[in-house]
Protein backbone atom coordinates (compact mmCIF):
# COMPACT_ATOMS: atom_id res chain seq x y z
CA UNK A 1 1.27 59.77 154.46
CA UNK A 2 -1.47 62.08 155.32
CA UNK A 3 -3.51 63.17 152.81
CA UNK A 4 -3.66 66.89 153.17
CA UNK A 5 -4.79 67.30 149.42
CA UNK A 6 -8.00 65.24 150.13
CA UNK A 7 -8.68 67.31 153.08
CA UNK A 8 -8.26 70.83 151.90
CA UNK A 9 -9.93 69.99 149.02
CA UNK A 10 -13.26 68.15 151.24
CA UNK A 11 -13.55 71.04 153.82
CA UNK A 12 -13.43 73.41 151.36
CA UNK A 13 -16.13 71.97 149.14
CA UNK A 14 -18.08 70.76 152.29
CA UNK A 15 -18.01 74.66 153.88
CA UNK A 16 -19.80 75.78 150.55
CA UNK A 17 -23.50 76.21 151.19
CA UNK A 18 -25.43 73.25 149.36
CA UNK A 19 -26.94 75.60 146.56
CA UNK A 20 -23.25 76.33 145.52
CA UNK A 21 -21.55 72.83 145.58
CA UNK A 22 -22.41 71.69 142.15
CA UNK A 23 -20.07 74.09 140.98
CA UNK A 24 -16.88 72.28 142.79
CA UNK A 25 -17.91 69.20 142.60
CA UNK A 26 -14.63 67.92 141.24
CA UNK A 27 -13.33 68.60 144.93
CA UNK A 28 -15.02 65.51 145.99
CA UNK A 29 -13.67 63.39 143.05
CA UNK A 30 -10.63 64.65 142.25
CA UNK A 31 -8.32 62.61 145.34
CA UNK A 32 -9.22 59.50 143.63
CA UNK A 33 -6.91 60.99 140.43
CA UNK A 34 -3.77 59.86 142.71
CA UNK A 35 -5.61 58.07 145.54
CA UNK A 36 -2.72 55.12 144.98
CA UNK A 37 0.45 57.33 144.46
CA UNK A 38 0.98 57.08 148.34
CA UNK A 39 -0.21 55.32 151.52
CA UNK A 40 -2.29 58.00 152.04
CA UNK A 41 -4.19 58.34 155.72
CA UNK A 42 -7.64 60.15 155.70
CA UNK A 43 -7.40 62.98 158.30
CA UNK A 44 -9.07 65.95 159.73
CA UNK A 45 -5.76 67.51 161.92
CA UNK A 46 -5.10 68.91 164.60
CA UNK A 47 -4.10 72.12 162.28
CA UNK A 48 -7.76 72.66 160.95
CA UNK A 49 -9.15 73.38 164.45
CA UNK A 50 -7.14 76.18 165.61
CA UNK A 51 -5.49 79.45 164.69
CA UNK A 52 -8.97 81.25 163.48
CA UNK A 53 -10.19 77.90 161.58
CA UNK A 54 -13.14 77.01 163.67
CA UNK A 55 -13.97 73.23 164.71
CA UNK A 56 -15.46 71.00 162.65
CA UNK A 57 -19.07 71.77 163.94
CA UNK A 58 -17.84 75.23 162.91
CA UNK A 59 -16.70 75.06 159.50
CA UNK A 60 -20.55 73.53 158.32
CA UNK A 61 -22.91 75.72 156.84
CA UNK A 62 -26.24 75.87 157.54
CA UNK A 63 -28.70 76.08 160.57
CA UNK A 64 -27.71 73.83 164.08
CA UNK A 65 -29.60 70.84 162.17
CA UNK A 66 -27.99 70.94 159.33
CA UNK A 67 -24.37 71.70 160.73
CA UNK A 68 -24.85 68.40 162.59
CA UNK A 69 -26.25 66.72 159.56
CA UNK A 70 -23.38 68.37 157.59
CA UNK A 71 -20.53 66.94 159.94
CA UNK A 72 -21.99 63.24 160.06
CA UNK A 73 -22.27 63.23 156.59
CA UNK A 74 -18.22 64.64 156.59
CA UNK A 75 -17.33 61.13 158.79
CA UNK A 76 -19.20 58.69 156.73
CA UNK A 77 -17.86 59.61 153.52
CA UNK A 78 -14.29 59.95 155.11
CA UNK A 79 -14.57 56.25 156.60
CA UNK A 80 -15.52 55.14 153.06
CA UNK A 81 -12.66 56.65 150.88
CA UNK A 82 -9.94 54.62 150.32
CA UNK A 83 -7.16 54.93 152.89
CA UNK A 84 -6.83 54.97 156.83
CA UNK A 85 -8.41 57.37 159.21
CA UNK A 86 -7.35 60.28 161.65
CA UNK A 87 -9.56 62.45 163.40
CA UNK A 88 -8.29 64.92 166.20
CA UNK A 89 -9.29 64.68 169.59
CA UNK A 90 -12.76 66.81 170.14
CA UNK A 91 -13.64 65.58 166.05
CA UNK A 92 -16.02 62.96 167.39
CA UNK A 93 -18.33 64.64 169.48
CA UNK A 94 -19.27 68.29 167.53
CA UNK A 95 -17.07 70.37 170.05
CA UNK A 96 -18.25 74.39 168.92
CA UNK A 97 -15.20 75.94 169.56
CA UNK A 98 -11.49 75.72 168.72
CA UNK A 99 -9.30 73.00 170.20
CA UNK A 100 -6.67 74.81 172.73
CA UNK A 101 -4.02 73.23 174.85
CA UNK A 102 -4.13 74.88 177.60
CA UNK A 103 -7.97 73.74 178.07
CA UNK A 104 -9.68 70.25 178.36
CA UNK A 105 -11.88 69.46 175.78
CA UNK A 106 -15.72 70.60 176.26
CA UNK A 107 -16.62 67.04 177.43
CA UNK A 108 -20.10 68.36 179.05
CA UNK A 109 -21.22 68.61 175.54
CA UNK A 110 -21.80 65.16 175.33
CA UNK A 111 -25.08 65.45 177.58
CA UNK A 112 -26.55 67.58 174.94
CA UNK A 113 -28.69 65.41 172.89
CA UNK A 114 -27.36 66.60 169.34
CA UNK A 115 -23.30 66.09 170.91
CA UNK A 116 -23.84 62.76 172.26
CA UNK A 117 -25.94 61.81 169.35
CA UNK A 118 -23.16 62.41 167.18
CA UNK A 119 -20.58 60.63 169.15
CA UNK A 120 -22.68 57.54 169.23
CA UNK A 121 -22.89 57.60 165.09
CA UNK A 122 -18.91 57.98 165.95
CA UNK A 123 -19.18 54.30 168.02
CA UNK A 124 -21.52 52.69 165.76
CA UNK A 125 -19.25 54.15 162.51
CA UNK A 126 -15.67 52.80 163.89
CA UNK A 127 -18.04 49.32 164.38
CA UNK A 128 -19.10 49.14 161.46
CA UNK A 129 -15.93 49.94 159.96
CA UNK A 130 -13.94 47.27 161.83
CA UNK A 131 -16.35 44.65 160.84
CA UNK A 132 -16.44 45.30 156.83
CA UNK A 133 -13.63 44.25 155.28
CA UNK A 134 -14.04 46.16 152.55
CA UNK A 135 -13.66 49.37 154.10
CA UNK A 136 -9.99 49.00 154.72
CA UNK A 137 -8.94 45.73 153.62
CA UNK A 138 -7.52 46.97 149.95
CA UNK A 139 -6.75 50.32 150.57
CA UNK A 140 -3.81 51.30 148.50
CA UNK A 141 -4.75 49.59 145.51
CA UNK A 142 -7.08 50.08 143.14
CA UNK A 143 -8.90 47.10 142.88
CA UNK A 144 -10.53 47.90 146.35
CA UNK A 145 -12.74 51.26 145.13
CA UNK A 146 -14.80 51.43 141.74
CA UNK A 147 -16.82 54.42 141.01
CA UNK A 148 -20.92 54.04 140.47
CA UNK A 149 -21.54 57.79 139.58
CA UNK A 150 -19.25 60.60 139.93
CA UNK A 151 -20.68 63.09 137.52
CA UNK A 152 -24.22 63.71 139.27
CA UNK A 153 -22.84 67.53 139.98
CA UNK A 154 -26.23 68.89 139.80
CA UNK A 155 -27.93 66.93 142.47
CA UNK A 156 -24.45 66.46 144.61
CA UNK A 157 -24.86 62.98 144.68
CA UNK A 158 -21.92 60.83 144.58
CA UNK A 159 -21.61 56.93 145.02
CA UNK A 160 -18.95 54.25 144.90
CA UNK A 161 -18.34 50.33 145.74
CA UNK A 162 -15.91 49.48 148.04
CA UNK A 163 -14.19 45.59 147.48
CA UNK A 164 -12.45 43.13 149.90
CA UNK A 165 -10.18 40.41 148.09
CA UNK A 166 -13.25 37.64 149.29
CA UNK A 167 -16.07 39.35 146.73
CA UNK A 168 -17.51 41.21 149.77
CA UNK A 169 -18.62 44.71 148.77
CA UNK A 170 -20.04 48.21 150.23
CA UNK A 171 -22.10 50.45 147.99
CA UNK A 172 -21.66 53.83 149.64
CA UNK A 173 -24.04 56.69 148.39
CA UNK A 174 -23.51 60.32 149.62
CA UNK A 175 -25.87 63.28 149.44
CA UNK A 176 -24.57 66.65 150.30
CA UNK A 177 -27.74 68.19 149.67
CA UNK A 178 -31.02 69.31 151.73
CA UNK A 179 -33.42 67.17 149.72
CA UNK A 180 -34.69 64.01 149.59
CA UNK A 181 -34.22 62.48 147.01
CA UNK A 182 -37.10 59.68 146.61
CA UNK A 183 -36.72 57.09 143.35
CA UNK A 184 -32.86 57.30 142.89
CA UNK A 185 -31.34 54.93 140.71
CA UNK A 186 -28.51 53.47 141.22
CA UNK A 187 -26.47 50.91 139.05
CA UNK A 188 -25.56 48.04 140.84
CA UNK A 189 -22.34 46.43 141.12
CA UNK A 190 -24.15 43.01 141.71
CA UNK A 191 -27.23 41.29 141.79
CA UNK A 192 -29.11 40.57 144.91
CA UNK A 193 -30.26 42.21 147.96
CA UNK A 194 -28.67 45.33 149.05
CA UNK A 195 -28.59 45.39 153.17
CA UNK A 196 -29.16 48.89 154.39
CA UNK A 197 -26.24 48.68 157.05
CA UNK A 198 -25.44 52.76 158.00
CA UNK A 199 -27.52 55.68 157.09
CA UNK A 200 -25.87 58.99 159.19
CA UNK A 201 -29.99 60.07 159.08
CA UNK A 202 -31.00 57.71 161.38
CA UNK A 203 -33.15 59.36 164.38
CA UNK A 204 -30.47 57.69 166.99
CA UNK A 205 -28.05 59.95 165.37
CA UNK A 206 -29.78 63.09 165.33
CA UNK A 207 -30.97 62.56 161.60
CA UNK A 208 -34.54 62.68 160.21
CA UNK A 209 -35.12 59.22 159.78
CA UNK A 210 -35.55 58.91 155.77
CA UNK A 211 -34.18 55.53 154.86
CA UNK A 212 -35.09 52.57 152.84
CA UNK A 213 -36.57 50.15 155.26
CA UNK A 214 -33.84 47.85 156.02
CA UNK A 215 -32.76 46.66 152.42
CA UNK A 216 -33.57 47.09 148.80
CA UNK A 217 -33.42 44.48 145.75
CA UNK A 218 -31.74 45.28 141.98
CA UNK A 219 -33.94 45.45 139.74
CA UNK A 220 -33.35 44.09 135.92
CA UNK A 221 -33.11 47.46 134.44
CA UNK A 222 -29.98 48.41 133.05
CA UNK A 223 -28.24 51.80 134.49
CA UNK A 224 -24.91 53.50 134.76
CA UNK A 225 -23.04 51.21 132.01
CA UNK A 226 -24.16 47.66 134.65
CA UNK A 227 -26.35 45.00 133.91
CA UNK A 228 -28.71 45.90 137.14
CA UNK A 229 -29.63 48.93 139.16
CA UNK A 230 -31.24 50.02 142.68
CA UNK A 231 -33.86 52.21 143.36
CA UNK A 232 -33.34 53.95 146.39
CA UNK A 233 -34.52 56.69 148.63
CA UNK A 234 -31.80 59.00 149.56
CA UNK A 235 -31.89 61.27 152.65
CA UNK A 236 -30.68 65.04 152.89
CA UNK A 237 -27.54 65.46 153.68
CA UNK A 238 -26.36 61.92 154.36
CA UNK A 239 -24.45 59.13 153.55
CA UNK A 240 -25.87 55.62 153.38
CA UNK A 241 -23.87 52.37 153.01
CA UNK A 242 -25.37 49.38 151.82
CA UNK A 243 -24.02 45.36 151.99
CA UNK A 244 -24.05 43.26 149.82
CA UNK A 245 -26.04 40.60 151.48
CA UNK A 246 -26.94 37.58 149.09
């Protein structure tokens, strides 16, 4: 089933400037309330890029930087909720304008270094979704997602594991501000180190290149109700999984 809730509620808390999203930050959280009622598919339809809606590189706020940064933050933390994924054709590579049938789609965009940039976060993404397990492999059930913090409203922060049935995990932080944030803690599912394995900020993609230098250790300081915690730096506007490596 698609899961027009989830989306509704995400574009409308994503087309809030980033000063104003603390105050609905339960539309980011709230779809995991009855994430398991249904098979639910992840989609951004054909039906939210046309009749006056704008594209997806329309809907973000913000300056042509941040509307990019925006919309590759939108895919990573769609490809990290529970449940399969949909986009609609012209999704992938930041068409500007509405989709219309009796058009093509503005393929030439893809020479533009921002475009293309963003459709080859789109390649790498469905690659590194394919080849993590626990991205997809539990889906519909809820030992497959836990929650690391869901209440940092203020700083728009939110972060969750995602499980295979093998013990494999993906710790999936999201920042949907404009700020670094340097010295984030994090508690950690599990101890070990933490292999930096997507970060939508990365300079092929178009981002800024903030990151954490390939992987970080947990350190033995208790945090967020576990036993160990990571200290991270977290880029603006950006989602950053991390793998569970040993």
């Amino acid at each position: 089933k698609w899961n027009m809730g989830w989306m509704n509620d995400f574009l409308s808390y994503i087309q809030h400037e980033p000063i104003y999203r603390k105050y609905h930050h339960n539309q980011l959280t709230f779809s995991m309330v009855y994430a398991y009622s249904e098979n639910f598919i992840q989609v951004f339809s054909h039906d939210e890029v046309v009749h006056g809606k704008g594209s997806m590189l329309g809907k973000m706020p913000g300056d042509n930087w941040q509307k990019f940064a925006n919309l590759r933050l939108t895919y990573a933390f769609q490809y990290a909720h529970p449940g399969k994924k949909l986009n609609f054709m012209g999704n992938e590579f930041g068409q500007f304008r509405e989709w219309n049938e009796k058009r093509s789609l503005d393929w030439h965009l893809v020479s533009w270094d921002s475009h293309g940039k963003l459709l080859e976060m789109m390649k790498v993404l469905n690659h590194i979704y394919k080849e993590n397990s626990p991205l997809w492999e539990i889906d519909h059930y809820y030992t497959g997602f836990e929650w690391i913090w869901c209440d940092d409203a203020d700083n728009s922060i939110v972060s969750f594991v995602r499980k295979d049935d093998h013990g494999n995990m993906i710790l999936c932080v999201f920042n949907f501000t404009p700020v670094v944030r340097n010295d984030y803690r994090l508690g950690a599912p599990a101890r070990g180190a933490w292999k930096e394995i997507f970060n939508t900020d990365a300079a092929m993609f178009g981002g800024s290149n903030v990151g954490n230098l390939g992987e970080v250790w947990t350190q033995d300081i208790p945090w967020q109700n576990r036993q160990w915690s990571l200290n991270i730096k977290l880029p603006p506007l950006a989602g950053v999984y991390f793998k569970l490596e040993r």
